[in-house]
Protein backbone atom coordinates (compact mmCIF):
# COMPACT_ATOMS: atom_id res chain seq x y z
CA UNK A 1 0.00 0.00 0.00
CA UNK A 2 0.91 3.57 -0.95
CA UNK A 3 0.00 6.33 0.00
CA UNK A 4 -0.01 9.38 -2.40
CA UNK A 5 2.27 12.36 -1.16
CA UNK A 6 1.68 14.97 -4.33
CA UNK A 7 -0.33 15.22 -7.65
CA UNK A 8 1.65 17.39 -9.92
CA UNK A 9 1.20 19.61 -13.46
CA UNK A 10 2.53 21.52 -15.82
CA UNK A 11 1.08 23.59 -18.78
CA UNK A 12 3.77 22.99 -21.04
CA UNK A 13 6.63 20.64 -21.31
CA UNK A 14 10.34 20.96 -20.36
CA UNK A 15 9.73 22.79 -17.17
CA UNK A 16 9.30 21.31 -13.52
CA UNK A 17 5.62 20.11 -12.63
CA UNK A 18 3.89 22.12 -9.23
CA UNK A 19 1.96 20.22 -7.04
CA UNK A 20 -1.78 20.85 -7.31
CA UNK A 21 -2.64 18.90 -4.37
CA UNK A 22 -5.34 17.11 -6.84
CA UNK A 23 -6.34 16.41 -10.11
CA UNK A 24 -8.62 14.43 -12.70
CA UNK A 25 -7.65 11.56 -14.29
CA UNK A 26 -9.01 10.48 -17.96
CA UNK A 27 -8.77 7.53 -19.71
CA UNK A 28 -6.79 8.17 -23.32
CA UNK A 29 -4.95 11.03 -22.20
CA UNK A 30 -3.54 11.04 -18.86
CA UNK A 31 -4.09 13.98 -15.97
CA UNK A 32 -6.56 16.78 -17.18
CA UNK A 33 -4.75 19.77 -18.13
CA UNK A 34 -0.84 18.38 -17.39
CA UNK A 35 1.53 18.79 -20.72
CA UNK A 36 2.57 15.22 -20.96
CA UNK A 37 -1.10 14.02 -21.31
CA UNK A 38 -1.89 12.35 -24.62
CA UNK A 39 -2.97 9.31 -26.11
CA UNK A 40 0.33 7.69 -25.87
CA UNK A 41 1.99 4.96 -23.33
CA UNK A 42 3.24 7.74 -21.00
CA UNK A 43 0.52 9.59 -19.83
CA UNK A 44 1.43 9.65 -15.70
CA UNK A 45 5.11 9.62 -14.75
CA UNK A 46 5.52 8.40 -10.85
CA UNK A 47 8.14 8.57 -8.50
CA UNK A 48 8.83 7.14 -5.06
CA UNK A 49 8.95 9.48 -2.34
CA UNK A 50 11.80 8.18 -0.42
CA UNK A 51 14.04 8.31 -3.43
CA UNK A 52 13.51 12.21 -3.67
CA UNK A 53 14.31 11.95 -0.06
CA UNK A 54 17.54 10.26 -0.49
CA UNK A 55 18.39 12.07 -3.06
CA UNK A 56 17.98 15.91 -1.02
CA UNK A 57 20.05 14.36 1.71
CA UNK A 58 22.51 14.56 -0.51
CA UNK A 59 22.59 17.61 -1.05
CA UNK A 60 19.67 18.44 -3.78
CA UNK A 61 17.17 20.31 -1.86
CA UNK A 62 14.25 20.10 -4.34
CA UNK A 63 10.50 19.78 -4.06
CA UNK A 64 7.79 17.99 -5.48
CA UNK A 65 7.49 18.02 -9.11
CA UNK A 66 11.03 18.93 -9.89
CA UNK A 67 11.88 15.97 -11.50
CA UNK A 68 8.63 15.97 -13.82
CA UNK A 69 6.57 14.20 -11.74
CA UNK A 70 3.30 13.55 -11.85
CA UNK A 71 2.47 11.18 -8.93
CA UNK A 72 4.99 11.16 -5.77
CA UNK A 73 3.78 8.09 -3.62
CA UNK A 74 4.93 6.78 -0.31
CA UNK A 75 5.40 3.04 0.21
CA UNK A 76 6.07 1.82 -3.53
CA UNK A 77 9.80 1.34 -4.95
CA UNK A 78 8.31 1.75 -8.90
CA UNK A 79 11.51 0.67 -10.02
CA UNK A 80 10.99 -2.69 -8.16
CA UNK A 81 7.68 -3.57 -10.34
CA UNK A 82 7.68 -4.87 -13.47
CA UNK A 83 6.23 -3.32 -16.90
CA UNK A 84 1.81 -4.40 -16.66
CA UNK A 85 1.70 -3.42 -13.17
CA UNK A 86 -1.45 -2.14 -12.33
CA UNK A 87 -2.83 -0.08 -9.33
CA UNK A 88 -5.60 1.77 -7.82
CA UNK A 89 -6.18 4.75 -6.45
CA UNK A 90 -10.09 5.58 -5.64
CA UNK A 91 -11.51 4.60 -9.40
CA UNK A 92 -8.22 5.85 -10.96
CA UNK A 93 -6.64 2.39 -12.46
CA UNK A 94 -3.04 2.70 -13.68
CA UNK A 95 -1.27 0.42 -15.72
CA UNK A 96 2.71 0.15 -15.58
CA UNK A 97 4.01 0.70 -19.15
CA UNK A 98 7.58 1.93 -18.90
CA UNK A 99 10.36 2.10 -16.37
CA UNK A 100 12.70 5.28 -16.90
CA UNK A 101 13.55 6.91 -19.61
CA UNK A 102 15.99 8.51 -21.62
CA UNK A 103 17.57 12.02 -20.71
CA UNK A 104 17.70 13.89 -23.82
CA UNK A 105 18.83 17.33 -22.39
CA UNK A 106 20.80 17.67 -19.25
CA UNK A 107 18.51 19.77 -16.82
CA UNK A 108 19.48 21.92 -13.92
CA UNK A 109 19.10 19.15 -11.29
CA UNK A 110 21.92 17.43 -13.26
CA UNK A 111 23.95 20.19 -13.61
CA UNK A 112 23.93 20.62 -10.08
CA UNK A 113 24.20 17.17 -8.40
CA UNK A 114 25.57 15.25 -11.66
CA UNK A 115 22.70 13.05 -12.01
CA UNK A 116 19.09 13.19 -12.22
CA UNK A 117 16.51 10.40 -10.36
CA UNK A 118 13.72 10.45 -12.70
CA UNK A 119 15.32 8.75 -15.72
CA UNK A 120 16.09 5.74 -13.62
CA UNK A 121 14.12 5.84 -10.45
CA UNK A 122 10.77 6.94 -12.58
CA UNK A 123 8.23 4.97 -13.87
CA UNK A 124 5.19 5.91 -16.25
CA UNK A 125 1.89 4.59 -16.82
CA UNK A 126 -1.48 4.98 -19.09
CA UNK A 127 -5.07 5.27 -17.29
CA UNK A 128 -7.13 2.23 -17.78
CA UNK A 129 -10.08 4.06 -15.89
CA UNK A 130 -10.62 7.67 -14.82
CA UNK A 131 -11.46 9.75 -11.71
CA UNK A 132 -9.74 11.91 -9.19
CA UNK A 133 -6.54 11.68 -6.47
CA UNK A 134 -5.83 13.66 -4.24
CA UNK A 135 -2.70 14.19 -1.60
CA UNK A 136 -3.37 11.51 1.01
CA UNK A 137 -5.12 9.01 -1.04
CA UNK A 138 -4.29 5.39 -1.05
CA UNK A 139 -3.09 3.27 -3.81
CA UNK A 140 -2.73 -0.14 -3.83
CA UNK A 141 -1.57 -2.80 -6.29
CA UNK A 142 -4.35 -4.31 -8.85
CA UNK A 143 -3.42 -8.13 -9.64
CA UNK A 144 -6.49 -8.77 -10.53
CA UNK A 145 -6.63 -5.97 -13.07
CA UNK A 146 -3.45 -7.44 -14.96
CA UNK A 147 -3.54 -8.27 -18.64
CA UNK A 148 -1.71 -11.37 -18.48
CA UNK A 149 -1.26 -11.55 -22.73
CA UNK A 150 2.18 -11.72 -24.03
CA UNK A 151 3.24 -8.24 -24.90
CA UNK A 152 5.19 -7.29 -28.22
CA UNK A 153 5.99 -4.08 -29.88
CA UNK A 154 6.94 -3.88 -34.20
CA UNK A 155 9.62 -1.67 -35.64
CA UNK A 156 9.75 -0.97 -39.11
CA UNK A 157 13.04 0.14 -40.77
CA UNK A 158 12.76 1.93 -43.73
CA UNK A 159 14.40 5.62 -44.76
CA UNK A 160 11.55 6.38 -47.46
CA UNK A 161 9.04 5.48 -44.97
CA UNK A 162 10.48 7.38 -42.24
CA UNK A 163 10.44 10.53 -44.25
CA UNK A 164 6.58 9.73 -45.22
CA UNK A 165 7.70 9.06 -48.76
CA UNK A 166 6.82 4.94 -49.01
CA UNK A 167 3.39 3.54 -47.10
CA UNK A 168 4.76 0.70 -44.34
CA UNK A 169 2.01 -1.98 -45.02
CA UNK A 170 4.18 -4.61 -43.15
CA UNK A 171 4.40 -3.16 -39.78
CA UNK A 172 0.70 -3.37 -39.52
CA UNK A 173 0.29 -6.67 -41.25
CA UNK A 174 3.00 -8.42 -38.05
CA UNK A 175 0.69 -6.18 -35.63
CA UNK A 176 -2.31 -8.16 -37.24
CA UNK A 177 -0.60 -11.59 -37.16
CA UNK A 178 0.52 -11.18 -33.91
CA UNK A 179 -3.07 -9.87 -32.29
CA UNK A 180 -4.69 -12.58 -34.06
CA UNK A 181 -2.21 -14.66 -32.26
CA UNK A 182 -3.24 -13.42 -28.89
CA UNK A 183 -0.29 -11.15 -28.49
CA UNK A 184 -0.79 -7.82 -27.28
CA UNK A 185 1.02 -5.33 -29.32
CA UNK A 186 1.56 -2.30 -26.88
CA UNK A 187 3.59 -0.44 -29.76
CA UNK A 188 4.63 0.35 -33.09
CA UNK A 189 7.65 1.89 -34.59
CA UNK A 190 9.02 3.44 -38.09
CA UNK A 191 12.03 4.64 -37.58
CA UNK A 192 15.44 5.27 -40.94
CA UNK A 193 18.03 2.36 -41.46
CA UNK A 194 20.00 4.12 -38.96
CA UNK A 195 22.50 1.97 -37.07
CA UNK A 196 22.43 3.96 -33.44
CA UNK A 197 18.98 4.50 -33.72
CA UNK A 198 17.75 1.25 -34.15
CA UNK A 199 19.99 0.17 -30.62
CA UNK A 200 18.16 2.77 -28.78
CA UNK A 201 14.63 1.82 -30.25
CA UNK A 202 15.57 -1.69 -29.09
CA UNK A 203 17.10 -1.28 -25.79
CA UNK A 204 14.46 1.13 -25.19
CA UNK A 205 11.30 -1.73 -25.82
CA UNK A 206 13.36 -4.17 -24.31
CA UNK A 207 14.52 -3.19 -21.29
CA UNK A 208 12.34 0.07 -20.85
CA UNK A 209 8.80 -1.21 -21.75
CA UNK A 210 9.94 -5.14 -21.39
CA UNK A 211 8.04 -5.98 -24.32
CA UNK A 212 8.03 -9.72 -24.11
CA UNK A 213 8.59 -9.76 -27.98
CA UNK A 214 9.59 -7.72 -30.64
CA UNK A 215 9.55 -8.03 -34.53
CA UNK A 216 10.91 -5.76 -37.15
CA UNK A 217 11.04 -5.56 -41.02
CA UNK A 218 13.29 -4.49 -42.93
CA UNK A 219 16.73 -3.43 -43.45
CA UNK A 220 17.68 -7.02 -43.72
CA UNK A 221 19.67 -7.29 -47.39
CA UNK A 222 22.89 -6.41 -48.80
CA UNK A 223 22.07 -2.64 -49.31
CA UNK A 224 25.02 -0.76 -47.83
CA UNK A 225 21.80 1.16 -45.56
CA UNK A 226 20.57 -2.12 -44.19
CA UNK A 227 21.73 -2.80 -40.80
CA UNK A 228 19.02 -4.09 -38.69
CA UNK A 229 20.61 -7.37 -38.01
CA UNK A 230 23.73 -5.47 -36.81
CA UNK A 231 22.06 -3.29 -34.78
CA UNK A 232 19.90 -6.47 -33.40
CA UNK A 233 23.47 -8.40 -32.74
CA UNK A 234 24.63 -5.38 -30.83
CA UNK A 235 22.02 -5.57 -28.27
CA UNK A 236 21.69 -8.91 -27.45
CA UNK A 237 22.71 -10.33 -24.28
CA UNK A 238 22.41 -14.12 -25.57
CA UNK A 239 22.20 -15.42 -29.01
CA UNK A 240 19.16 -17.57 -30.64
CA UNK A 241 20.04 -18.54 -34.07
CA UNK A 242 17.52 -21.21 -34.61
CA UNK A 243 14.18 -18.31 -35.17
CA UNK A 244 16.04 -16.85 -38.12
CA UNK A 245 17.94 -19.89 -39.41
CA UNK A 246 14.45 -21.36 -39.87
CA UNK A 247 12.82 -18.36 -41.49
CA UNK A 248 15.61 -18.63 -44.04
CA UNK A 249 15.48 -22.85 -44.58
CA UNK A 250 11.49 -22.06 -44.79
CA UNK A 251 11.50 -19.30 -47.61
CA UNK A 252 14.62 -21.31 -49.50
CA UNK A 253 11.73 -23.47 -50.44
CA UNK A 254 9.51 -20.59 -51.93
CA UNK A 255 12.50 -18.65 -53.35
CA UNK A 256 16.49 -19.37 -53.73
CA UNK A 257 16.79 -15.73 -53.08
CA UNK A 258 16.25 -16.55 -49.55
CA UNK A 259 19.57 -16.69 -49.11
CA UNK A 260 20.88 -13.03 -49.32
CA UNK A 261 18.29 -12.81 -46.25
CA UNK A 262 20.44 -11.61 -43.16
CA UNK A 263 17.23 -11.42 -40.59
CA UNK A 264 18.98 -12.37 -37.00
CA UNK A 265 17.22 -13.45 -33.97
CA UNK A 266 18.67 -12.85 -30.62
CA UNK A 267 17.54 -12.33 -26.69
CA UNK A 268 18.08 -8.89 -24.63
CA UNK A 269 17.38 -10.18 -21.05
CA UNK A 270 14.05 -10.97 -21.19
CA UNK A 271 13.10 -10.04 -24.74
CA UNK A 272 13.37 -11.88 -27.65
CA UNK A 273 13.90 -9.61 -31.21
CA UNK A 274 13.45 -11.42 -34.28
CA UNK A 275 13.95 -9.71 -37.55
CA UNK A 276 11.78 -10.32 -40.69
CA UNK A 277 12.24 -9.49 -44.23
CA UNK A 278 10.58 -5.67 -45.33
CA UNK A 279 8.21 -7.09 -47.90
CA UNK A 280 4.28 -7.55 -46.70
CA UNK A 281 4.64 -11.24 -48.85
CA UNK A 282 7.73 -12.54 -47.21
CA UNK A 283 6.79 -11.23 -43.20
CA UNK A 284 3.22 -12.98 -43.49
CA UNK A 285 5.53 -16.19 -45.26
CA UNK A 286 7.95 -15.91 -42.58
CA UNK A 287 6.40 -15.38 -39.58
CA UNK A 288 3.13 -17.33 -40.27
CA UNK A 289 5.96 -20.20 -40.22
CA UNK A 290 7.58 -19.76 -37.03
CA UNK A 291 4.88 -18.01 -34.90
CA UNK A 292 3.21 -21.30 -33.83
CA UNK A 293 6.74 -21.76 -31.96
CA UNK A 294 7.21 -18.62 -30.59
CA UNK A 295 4.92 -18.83 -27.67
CA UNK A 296 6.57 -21.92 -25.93
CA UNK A 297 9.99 -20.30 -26.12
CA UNK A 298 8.83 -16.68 -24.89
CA UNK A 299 7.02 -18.96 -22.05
CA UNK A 300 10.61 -20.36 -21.26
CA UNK A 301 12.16 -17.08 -21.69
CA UNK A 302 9.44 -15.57 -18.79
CA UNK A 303 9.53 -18.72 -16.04
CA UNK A 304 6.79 -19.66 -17.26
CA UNK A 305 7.19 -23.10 -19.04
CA UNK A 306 10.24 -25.72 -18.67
CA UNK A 307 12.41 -27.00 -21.42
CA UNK A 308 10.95 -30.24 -22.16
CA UNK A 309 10.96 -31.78 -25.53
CA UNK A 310 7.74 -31.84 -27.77
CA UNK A 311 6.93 -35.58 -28.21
């Protein structure tokens, strides 16, 4: 149990949030008038109280809302819970959908103490139901309330598409595969066949968001742009060959042009990235092949299941 300490705002973004001792919450868009709200997975940012208290007694002397802050709560370490975490508050349901961030710009609090809480300690959530908290409220943890469907999120690689020049019809086509599946896909990226970018995009849903899976198309072939499966190499933490060796021995037998394919498929802690090819045709041919298998491994991959052979 929690117990909430201040409800923060701010009318634009960039600036430090002030405490408003209360506020409405609304489902789709986040706290009713705050800058950050939206219909996007980062609605409500909280923060644990007693790591702005440890923080100030080292020296930082800042209050409420400095950090960005929407929700300051006593009782929870955020960064403890996982991603799908969902609590209450009143009729105010909040579900866990990404832990820290990235710190684009340096702001003063790190050019003061060298460091700044909120892209590590901070968590950030979407409303699931609406209504009003107030300083001094409770919140508790929902389990009861938790979607327990496999998560994924889809990136699609492509520089015309990017730049709004080339339709993606793929990335939409693995979303529909994948809900159809039973997956719940909780986002979707286009992003250039940029090397550094595509790390950060993948390190961001793997380790921020802990998408359970994530597929991308694209940027697979000999083109000197392509460079998903180098970028895919770079952030794995294990390797797991065996997803895109079969994707290739599968579409050998539609086309021998299979094999100038490069797709990899790797882990990142507790995410497992599989690349697919960029064409609509040869995603629905490649991962209509190996998505019956997926779900046993991501099982393994969670706790979930044990290692046994399929008789």
């Amino acid at each position: 149990m929690g117990i909430v300490k201040a409800v923060c705002t701010s009318d634009r973004r960039g600036i430090q949030k002030t405490d408003v001792k209360s506020a409405q919450f609304e489902v789709g868009y986040g706290i009713c008038g705050d800058a950050h709200g939206g219909n996007w997975h980062r609605q409500v940012s909280l923060l644990s109280a007693d790591k702005i208290r440890e923080f100030n007694e080292r020296g930082a002397n800042v209050e409420a809302g400095a950090f960005g802050e929407n929700l300051v709560v006593e009782g929870f370490d955020f960064r403890s819970l996982p991603v799908g975490t969902v609590l209450r508050c009143n009729d105010v349901v909040l579900e866990m959908t990404q832990i820290g961030k990235e710190c684009h710009t340096h702001c003063q609090i790190y050019q003061k103490m060298g460091e700044c809480i909120m892209p590590v300690q901070g968590v950030f959530a979407e409303v699931r139901h609406g209504g009003t908290i107030s300083v001094g409220d409770e919140m508790v943890l929902a389990p009861e309330l938790k979607d327990d469907r496999m998560t994924a999120a889809v990136v699609t690689l492509s520089d015309k598409g990017a730049k709004g020049e080339r339709e993606d019809k793929s990335g939409p086509l693995i979303k529909k595969m994948l809900e159809d599946s039973g997956y719940r896909v909780i986002e979707m990226v286009l992003i250039p066949d940029d090397l550094e970018r595509i790390k950060i995009e993948l390190t961001r849903l793997s380790d921020g968001r802990q998408a359970n899976l994530i597929v991308t198309t694209g940027g697979t072939g000999f083109s000197p742009r392509d460079c998903t499966p180098e970028a895919t190499m770079a952030v794995a933490t294990r390797n797991a060959p065996g997803i895109a060796e079969a994707i290739r021995a599968y579409s050998m037998t539609i086309t021998p042009r299979a094999m100038l394919s490069r797709e990899a498929s790797v882990i990142r802690n507790q995410t497992l990235i599989v690349n697919l090819p960029g064409s609509p045709k040869a995603v629905e041919e490649s991962l209509g092949y190996v998505l019956p298998s997926l779900k046993h491994g991501l099982e393994i991959l969670a706790g979930t299941a044990s290692e046994c052979a399929r008789k």
